[in-house]
N, C-alpha and C. Protein backbone atom coordinates (compact mmCIF):
# COMPACT_ATOMS: atom_id res chain seq x y z
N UNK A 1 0.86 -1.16 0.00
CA UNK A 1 0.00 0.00 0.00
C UNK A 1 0.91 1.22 0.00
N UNK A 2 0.23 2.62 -0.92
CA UNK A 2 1.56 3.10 -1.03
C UNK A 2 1.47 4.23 -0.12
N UNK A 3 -0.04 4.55 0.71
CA UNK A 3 0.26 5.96 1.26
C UNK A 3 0.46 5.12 2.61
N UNK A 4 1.18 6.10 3.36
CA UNK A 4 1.35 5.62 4.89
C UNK A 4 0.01 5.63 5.78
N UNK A 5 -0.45 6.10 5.62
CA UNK A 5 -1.89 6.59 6.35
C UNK A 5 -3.09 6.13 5.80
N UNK A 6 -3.67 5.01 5.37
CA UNK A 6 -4.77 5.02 5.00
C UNK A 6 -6.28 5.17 5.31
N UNK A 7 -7.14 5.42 4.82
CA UNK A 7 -8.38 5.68 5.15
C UNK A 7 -8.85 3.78 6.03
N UNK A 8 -9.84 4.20 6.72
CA UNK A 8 -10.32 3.17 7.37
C UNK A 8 -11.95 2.90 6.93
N UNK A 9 -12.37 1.63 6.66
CA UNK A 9 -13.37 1.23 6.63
C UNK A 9 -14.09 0.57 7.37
N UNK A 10 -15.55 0.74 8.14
CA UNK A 10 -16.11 -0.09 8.67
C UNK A 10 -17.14 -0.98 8.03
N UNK A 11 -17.16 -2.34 7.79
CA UNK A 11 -18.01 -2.97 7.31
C UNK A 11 -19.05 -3.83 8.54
N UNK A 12 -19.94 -3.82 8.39
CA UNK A 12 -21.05 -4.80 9.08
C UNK A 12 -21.28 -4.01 10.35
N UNK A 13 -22.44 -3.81 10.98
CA UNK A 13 -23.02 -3.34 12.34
C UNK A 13 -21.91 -3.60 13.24
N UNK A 14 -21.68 -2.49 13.83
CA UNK A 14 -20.98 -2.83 15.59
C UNK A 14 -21.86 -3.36 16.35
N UNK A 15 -21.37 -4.36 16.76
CA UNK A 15 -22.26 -5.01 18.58
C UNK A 15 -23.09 -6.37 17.60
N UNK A 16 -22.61 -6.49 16.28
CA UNK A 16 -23.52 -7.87 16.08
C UNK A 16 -24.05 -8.52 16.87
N UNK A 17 -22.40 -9.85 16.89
CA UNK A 17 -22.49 -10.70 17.76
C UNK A 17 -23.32 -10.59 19.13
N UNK A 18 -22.84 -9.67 19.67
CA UNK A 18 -23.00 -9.21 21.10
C UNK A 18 -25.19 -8.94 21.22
N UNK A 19 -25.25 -8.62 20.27
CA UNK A 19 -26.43 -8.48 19.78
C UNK A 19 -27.88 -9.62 19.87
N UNK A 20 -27.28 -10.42 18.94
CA UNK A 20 -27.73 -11.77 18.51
C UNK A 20 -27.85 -12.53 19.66
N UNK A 21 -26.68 -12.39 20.28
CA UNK A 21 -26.62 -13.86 21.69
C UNK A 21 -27.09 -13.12 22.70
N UNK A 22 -27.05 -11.52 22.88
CA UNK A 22 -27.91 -11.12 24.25
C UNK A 22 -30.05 -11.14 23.41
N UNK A 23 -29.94 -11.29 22.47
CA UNK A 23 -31.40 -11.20 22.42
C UNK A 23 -31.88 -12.90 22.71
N UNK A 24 -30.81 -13.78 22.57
CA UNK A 24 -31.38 -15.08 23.00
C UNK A 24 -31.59 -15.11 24.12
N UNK A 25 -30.75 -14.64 24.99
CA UNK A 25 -30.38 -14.67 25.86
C UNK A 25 -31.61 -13.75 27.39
N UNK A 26 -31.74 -12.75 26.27
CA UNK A 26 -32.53 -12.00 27.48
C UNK A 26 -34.03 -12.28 27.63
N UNK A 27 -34.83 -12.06 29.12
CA UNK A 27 -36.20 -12.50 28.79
C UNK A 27 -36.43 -12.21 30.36
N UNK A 28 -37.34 -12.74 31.01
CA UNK A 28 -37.42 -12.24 32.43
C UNK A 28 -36.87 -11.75 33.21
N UNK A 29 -35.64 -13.11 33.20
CA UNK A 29 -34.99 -13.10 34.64
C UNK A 29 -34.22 -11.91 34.59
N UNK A 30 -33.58 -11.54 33.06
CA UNK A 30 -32.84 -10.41 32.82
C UNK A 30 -33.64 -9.07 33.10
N UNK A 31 -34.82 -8.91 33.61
CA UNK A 31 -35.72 -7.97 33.25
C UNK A 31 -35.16 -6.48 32.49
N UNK A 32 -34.85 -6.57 30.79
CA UNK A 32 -34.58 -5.77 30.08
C UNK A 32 -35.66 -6.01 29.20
N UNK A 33 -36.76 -4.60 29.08
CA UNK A 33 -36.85 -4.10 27.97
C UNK A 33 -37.09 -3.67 26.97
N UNK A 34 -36.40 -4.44 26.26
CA UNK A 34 -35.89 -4.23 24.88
C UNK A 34 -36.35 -5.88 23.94
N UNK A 35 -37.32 -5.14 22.76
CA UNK A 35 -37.51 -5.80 22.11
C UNK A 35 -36.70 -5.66 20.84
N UNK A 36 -36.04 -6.99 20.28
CA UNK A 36 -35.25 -7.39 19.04
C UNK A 36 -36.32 -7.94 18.29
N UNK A 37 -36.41 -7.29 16.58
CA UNK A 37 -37.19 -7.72 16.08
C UNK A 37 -36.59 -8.98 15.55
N UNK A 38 -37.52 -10.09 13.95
CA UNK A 38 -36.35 -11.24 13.96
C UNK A 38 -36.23 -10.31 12.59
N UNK A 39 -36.20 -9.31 12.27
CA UNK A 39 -35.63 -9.04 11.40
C UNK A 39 -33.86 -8.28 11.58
N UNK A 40 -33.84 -7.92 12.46
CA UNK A 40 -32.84 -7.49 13.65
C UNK A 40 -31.63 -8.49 13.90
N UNK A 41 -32.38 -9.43 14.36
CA UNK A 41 -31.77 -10.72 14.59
C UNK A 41 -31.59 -11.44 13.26
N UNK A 42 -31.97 -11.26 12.05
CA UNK A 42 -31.62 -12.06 10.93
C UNK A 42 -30.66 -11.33 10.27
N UNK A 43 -30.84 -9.54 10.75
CA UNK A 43 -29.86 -8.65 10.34
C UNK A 43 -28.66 -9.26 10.50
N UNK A 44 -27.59 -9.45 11.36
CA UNK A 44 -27.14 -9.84 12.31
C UNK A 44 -26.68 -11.16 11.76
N UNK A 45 -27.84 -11.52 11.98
CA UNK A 45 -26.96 -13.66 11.55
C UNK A 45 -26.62 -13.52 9.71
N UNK A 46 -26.93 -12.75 8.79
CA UNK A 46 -26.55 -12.50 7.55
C UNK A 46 -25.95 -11.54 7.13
N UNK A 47 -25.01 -10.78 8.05
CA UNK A 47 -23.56 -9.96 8.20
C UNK A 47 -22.72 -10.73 8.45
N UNK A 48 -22.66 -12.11 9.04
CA UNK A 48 -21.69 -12.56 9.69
C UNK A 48 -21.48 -13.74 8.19
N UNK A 49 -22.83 -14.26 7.74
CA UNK A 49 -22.31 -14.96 6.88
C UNK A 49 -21.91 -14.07 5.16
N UNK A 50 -21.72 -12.86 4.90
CA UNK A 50 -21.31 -12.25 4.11
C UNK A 50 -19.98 -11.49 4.02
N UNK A 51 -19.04 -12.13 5.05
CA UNK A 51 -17.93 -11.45 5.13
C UNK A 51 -16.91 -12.20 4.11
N UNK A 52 -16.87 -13.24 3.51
CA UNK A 52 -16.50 -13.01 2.34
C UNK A 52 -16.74 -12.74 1.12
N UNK A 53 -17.75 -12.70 0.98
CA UNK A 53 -18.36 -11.63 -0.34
C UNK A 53 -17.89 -10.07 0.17
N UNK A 54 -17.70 -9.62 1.38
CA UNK A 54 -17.41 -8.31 1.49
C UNK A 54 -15.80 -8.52 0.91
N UNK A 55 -14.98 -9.53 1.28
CA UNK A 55 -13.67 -9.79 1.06
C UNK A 55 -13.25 -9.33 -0.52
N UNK A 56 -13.86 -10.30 -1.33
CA UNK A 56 -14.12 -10.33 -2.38
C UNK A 56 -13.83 -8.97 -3.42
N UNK A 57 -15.21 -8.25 -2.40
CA UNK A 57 -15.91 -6.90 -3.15
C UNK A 57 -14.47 -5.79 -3.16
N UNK A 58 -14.03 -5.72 -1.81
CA UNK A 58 -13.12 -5.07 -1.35
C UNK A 58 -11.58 -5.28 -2.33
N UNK A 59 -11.47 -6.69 -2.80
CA UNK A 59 -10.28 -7.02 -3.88
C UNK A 59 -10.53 -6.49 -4.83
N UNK A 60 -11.77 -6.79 -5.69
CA UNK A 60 -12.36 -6.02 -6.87
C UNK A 60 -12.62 -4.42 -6.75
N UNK A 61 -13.05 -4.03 -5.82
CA UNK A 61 -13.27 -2.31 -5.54
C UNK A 61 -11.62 -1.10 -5.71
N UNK A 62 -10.71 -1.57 -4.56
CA UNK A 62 -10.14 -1.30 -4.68
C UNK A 62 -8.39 -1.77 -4.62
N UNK A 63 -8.56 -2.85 -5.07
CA UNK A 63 -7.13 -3.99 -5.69
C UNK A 63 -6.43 -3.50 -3.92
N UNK A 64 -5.52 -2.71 -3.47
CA UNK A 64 -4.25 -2.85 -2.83
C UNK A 64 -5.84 -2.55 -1.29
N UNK A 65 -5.94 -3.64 -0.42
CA UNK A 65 -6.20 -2.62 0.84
C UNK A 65 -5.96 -4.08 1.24
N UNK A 66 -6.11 -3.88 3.15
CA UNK A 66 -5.61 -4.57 4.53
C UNK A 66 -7.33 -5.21 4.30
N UNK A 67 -7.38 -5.90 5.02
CA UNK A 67 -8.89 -6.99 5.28
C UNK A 67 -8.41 -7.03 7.13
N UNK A 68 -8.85 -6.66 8.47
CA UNK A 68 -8.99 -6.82 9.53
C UNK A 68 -10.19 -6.89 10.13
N UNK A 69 -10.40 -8.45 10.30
CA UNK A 69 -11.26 -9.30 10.86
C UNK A 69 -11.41 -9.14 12.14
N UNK A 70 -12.29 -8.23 13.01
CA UNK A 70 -12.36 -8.20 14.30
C UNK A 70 -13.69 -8.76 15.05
N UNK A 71 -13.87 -8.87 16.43
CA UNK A 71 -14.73 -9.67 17.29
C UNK A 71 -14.81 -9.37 18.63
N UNK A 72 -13.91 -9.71 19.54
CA UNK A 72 -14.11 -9.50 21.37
C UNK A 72 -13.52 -7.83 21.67
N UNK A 73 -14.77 -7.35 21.88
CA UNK A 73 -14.06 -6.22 22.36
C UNK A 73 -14.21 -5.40 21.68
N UNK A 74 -15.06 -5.47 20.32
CA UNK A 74 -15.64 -4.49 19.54
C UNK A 74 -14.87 -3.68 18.49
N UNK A 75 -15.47 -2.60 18.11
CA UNK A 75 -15.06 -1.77 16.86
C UNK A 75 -13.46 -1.40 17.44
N UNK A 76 -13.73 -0.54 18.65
CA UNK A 76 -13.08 0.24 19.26
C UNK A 76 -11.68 -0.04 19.60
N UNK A 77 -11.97 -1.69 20.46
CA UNK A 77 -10.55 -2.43 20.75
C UNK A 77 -9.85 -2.57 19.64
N UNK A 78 -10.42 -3.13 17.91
CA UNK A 78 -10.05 -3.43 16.70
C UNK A 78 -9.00 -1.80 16.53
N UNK A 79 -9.81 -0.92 16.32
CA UNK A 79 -8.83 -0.06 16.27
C UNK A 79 -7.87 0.45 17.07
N UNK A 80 -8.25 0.53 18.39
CA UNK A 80 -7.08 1.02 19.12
C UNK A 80 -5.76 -0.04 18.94
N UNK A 81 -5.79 -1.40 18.87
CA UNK A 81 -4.77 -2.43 18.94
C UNK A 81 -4.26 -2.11 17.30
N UNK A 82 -5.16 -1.86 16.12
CA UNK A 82 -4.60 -1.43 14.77
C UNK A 82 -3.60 -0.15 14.59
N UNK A 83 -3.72 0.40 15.41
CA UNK A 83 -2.88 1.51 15.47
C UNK A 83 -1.61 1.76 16.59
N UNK A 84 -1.76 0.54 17.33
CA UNK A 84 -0.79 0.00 17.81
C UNK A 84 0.24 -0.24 17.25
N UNK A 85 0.04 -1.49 16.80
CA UNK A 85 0.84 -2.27 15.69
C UNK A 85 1.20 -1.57 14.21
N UNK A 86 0.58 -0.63 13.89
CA UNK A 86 1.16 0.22 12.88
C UNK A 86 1.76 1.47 13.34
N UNK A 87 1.72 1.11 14.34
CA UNK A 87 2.89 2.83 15.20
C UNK A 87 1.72 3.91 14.74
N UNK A 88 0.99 4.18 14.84
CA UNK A 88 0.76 5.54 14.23
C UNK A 88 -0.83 5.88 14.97
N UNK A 89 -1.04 6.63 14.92
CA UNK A 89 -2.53 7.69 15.66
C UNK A 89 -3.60 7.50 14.58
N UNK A 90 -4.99 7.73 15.10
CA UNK A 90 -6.25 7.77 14.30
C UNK A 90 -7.09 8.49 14.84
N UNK A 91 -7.91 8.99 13.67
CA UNK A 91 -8.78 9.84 13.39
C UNK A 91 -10.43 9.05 13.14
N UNK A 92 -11.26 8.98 13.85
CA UNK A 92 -12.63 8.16 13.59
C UNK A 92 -13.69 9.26 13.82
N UNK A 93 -14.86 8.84 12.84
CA UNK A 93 -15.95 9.48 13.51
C UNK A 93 -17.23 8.28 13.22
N UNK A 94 -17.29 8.07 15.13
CA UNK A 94 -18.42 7.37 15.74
C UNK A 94 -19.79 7.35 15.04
N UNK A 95 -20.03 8.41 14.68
CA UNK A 95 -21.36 8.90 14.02
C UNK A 95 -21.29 7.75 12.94
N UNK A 96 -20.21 7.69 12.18
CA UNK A 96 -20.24 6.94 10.57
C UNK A 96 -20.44 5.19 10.70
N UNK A 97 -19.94 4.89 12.22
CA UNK A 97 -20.15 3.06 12.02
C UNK A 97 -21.61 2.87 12.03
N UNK A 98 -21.43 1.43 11.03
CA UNK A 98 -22.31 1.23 10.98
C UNK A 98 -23.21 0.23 12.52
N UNK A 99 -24.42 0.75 12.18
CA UNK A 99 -24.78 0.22 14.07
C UNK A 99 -26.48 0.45 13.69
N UNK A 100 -26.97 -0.93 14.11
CA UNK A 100 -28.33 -1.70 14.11
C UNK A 100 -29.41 -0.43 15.90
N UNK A 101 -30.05 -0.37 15.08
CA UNK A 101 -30.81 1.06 16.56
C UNK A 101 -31.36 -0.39 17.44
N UNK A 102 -31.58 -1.56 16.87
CA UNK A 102 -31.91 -2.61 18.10
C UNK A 102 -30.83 -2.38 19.14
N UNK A 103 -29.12 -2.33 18.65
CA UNK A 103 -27.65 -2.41 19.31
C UNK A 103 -27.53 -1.43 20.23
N UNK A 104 -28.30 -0.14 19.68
CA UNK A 104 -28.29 1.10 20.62
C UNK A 104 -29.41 0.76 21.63
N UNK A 105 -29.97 0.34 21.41
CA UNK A 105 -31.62 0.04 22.39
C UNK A 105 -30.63 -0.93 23.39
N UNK A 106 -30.35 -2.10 22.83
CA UNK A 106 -29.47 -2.87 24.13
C UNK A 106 -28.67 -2.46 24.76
N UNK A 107 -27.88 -1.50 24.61
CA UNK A 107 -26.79 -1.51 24.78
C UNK A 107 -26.93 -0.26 26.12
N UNK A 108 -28.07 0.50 25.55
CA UNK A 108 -28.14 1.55 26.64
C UNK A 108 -29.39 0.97 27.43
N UNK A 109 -30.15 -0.27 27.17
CA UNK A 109 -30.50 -1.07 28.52
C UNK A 109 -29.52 -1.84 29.48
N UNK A 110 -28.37 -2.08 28.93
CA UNK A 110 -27.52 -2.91 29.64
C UNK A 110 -26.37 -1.83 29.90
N UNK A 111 -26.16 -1.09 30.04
CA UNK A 111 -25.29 0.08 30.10
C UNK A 111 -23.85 -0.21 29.61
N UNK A 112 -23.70 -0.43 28.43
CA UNK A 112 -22.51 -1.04 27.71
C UNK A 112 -22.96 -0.35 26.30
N UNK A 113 -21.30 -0.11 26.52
CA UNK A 113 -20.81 0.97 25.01
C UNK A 113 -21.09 -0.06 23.67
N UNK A 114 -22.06 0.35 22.74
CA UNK A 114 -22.26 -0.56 21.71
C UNK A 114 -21.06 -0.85 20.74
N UNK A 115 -20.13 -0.01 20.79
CA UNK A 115 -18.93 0.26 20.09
C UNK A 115 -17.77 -0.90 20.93
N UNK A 116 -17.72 -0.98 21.85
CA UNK A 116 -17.08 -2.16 22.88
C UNK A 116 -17.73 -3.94 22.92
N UNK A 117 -19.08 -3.48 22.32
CA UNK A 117 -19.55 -5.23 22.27
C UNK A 117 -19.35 -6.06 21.17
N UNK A 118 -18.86 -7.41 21.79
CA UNK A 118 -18.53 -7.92 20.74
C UNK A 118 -19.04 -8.13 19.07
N UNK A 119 -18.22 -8.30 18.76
CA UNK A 119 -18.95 -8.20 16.79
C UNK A 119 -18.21 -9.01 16.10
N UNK A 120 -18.40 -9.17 15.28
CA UNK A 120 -18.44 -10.27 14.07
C UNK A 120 -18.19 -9.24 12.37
N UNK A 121 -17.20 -8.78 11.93
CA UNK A 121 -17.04 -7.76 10.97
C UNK A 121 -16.12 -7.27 11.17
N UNK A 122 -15.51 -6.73 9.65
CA UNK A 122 -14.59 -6.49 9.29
C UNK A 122 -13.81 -4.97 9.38
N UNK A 123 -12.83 -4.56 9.52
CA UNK A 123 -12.57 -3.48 8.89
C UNK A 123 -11.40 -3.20 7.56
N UNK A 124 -11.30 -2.44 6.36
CA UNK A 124 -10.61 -2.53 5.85
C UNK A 124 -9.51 -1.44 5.79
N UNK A 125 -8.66 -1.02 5.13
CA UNK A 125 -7.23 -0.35 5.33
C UNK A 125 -7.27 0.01 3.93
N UNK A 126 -7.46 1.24 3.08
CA UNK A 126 -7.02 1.72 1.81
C UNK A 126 -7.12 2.75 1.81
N UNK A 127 -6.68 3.30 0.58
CA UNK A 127 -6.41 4.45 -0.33
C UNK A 127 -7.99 4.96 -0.62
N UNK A 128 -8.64 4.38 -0.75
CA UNK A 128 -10.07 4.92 -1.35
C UNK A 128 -10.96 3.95 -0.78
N UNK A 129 -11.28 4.90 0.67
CA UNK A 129 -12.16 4.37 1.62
C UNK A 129 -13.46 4.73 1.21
N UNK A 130 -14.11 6.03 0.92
CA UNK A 130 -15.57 6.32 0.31
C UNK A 130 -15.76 5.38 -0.93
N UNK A 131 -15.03 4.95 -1.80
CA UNK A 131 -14.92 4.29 -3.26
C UNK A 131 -15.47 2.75 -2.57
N UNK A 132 -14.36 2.30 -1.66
CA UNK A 132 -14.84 1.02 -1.19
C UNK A 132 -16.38 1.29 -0.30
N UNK A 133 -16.30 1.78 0.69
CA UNK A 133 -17.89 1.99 0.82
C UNK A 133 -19.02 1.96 0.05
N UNK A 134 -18.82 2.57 -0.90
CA UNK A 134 -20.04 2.70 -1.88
C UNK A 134 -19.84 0.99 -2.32
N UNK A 135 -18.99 0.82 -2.96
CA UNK A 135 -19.40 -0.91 -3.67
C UNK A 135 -19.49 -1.70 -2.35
N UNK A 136 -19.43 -1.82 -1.03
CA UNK A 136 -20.12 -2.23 -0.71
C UNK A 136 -21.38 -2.17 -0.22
N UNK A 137 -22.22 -1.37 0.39
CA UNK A 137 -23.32 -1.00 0.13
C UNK A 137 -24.27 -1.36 -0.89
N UNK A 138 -23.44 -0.81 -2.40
CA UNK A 138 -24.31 -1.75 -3.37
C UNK A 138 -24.62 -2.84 -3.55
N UNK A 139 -23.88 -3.83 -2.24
CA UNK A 139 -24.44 -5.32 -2.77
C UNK A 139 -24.89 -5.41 -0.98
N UNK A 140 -25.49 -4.26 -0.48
CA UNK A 140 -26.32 -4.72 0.54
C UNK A 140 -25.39 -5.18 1.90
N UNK A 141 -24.34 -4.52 2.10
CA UNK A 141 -23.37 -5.16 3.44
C UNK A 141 -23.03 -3.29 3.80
N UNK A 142 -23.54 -3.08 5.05
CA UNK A 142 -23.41 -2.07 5.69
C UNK A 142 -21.89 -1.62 6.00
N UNK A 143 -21.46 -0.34 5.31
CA UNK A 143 -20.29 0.19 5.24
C UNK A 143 -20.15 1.08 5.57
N UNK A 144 -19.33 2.20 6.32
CA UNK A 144 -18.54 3.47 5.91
C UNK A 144 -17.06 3.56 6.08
N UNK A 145 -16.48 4.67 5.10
CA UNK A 145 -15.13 4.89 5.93
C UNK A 145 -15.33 5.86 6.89
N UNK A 146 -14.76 5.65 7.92
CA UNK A 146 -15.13 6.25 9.34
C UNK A 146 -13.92 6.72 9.85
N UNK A 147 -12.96 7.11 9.14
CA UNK A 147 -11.63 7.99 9.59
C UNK A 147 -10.31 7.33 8.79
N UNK A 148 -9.40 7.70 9.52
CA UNK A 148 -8.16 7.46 8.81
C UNK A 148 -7.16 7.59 9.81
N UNK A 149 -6.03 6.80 9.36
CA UNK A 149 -4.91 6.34 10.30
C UNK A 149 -3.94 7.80 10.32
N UNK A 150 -3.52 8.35 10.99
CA UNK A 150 -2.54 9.68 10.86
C UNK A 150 -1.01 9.80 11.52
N UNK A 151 -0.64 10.61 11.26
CA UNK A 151 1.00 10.55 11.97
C UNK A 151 0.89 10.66 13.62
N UNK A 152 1.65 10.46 14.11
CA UNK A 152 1.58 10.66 15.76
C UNK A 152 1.08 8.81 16.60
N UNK A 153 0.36 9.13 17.89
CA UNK A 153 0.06 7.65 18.37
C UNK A 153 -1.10 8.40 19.06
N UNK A 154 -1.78 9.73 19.03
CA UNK A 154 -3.49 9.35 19.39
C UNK A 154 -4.35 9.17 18.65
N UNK A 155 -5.24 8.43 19.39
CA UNK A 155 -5.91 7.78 18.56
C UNK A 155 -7.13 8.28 19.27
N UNK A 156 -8.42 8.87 18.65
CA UNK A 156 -8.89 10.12 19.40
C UNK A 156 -10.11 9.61 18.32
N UNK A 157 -11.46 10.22 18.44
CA UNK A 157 -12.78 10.12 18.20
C UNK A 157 -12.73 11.57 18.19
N UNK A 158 -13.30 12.03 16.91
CA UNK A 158 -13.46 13.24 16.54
C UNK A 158 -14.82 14.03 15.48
N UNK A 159 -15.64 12.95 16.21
CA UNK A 159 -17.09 13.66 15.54
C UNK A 159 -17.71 14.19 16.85
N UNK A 160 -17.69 14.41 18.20
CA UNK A 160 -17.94 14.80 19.01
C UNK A 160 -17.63 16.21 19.29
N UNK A 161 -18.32 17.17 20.30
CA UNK A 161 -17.69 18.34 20.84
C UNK A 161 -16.21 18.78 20.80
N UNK A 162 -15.73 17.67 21.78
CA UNK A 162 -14.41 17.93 21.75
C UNK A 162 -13.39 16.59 21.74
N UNK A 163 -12.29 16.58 21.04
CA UNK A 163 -11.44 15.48 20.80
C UNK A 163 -12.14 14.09 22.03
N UNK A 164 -11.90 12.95 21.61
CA UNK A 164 -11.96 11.99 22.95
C UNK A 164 -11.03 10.99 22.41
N UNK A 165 -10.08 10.64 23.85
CA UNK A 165 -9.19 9.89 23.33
C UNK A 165 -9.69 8.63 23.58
N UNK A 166 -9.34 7.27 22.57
CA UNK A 166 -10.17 5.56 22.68
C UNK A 166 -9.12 5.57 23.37
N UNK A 167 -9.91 4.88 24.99
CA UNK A 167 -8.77 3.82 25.51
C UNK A 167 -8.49 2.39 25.38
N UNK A 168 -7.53 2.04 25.92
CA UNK A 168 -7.11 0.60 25.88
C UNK A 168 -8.12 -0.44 25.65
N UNK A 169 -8.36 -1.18 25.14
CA UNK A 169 -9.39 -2.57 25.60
C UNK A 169 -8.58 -3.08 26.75
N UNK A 170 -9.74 -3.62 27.20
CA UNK A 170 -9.22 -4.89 28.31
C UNK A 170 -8.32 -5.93 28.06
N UNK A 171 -7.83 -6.78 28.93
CA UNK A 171 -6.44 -7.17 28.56
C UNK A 171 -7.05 -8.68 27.91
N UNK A 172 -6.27 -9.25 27.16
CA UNK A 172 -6.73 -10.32 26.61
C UNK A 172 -7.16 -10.57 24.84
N UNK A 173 -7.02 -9.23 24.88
CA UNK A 173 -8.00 -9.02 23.47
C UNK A 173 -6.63 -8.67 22.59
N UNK A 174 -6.58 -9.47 21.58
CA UNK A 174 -5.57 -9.37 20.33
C UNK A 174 -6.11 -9.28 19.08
N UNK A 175 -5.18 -8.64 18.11
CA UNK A 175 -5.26 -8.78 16.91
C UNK A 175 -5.01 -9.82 16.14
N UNK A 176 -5.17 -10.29 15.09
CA UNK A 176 -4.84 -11.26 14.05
C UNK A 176 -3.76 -10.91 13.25
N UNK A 177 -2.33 -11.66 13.66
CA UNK A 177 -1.35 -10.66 13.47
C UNK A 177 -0.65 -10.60 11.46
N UNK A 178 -1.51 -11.84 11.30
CA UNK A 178 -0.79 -12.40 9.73
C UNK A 178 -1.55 -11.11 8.78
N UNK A 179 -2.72 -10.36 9.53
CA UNK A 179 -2.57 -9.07 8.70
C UNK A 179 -1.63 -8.22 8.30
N UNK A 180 -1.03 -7.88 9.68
CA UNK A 180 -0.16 -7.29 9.41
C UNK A 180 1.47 -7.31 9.08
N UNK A 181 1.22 -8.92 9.09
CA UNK A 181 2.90 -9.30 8.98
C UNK A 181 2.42 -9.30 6.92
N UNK A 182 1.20 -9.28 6.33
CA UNK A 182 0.87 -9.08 4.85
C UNK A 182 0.61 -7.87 4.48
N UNK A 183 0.70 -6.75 5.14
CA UNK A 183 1.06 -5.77 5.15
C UNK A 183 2.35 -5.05 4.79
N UNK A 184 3.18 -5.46 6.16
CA UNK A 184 4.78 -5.27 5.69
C UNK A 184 5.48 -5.44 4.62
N UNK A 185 5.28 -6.55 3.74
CA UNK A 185 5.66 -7.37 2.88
C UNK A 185 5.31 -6.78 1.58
N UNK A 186 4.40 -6.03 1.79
CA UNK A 186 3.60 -5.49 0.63
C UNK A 186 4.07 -3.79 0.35
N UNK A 187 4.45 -3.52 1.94
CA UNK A 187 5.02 -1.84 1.69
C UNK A 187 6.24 -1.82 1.55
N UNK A 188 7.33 -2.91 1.97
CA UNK A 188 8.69 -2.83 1.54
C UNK A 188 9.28 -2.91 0.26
């Protein structure tokens, strides 16, 4: 990839997973709530099985970008640990992921950041993050580019009032590192 900084893509709802298994999950004893429609819930179970057709789309859209497959620990952990490992600071705006209003309904019944629950979806790494957005969208898989990687190491949320810096995830939570060891290989 040839710029140092690339735009970032979010593909598929934040808080899927996290989604899906708390609507099985919840019912009396939990006394939340919050009703999941099954269209909600089918949302959800057919994001998870379209992540390689998003793969795919993303080779054909725009030939050179990163594919990062994330899950425990949400959008948020995915990026803060991505910008880890590439040395460098980011720029996001929250407003742009994509996110199911069932995810917001749970999430502020259970008082947990929908952006922190687990998910099932991708993010990608290129040169032409709006370009890739749009082709995916057109085949029906919820996208935006939602910021971009920048010089420095904060990594800060910047559709809000004022700067907010993402902290750490909790400990335990890793990246998938053969991304980025196919990364290196590709910018040297």
């Amino acid at each position: 990839m040839s710029r140092a900084y690339p735009e970032i893509v979010a593909a598929f709802s934040a808080g899927n997973l996290e989604t899906e298994r708390l609507s099985e999950e919840c019912g009396a004893e939990k006394e939340i709530n919050v009703r999941l429609s099954e269209a909600a819930i089918s949302q959800c179970k057919s994001e998870r099985e379209a992540r390689e057709e998003a793969r795919r789309i993303a080779e054909n859209a725009c030939g050179e970008s990163i594919c990062l497959p994330y899950g425990r620990g949400g959008i948020l952990a995915a990026l803060y640990l991505a910008a880890v490992r590439r040395k460098s600071g980011l720029e996001i705006r929250l407003r742009d992921v994509p996110i199911l209003p069932e995810t917001v309904a749970l999430s502020e019944a259970l008082a947990k950041n929908p952006y922190r629950m687990d998910t099932e979806a991708l993010l990608f790494f290129t040169e032409s993050g709006d370009s890739l957005a749009r082709s995916l969208r057109a085949k029906g898989i919820p996208a935006a580019c939602i910021g971009r990687f920048v010089p420095g190491l904060d990594k800060c949320v910047v559709d809000k009032t004022e700067r907010e810096y993402i902290n750490r995830p909790e400990r335990g939570i890793e990246l998938e590192a053969e991304v980025f060891e196919t990364e290196r290989k590709t910018d040297a």
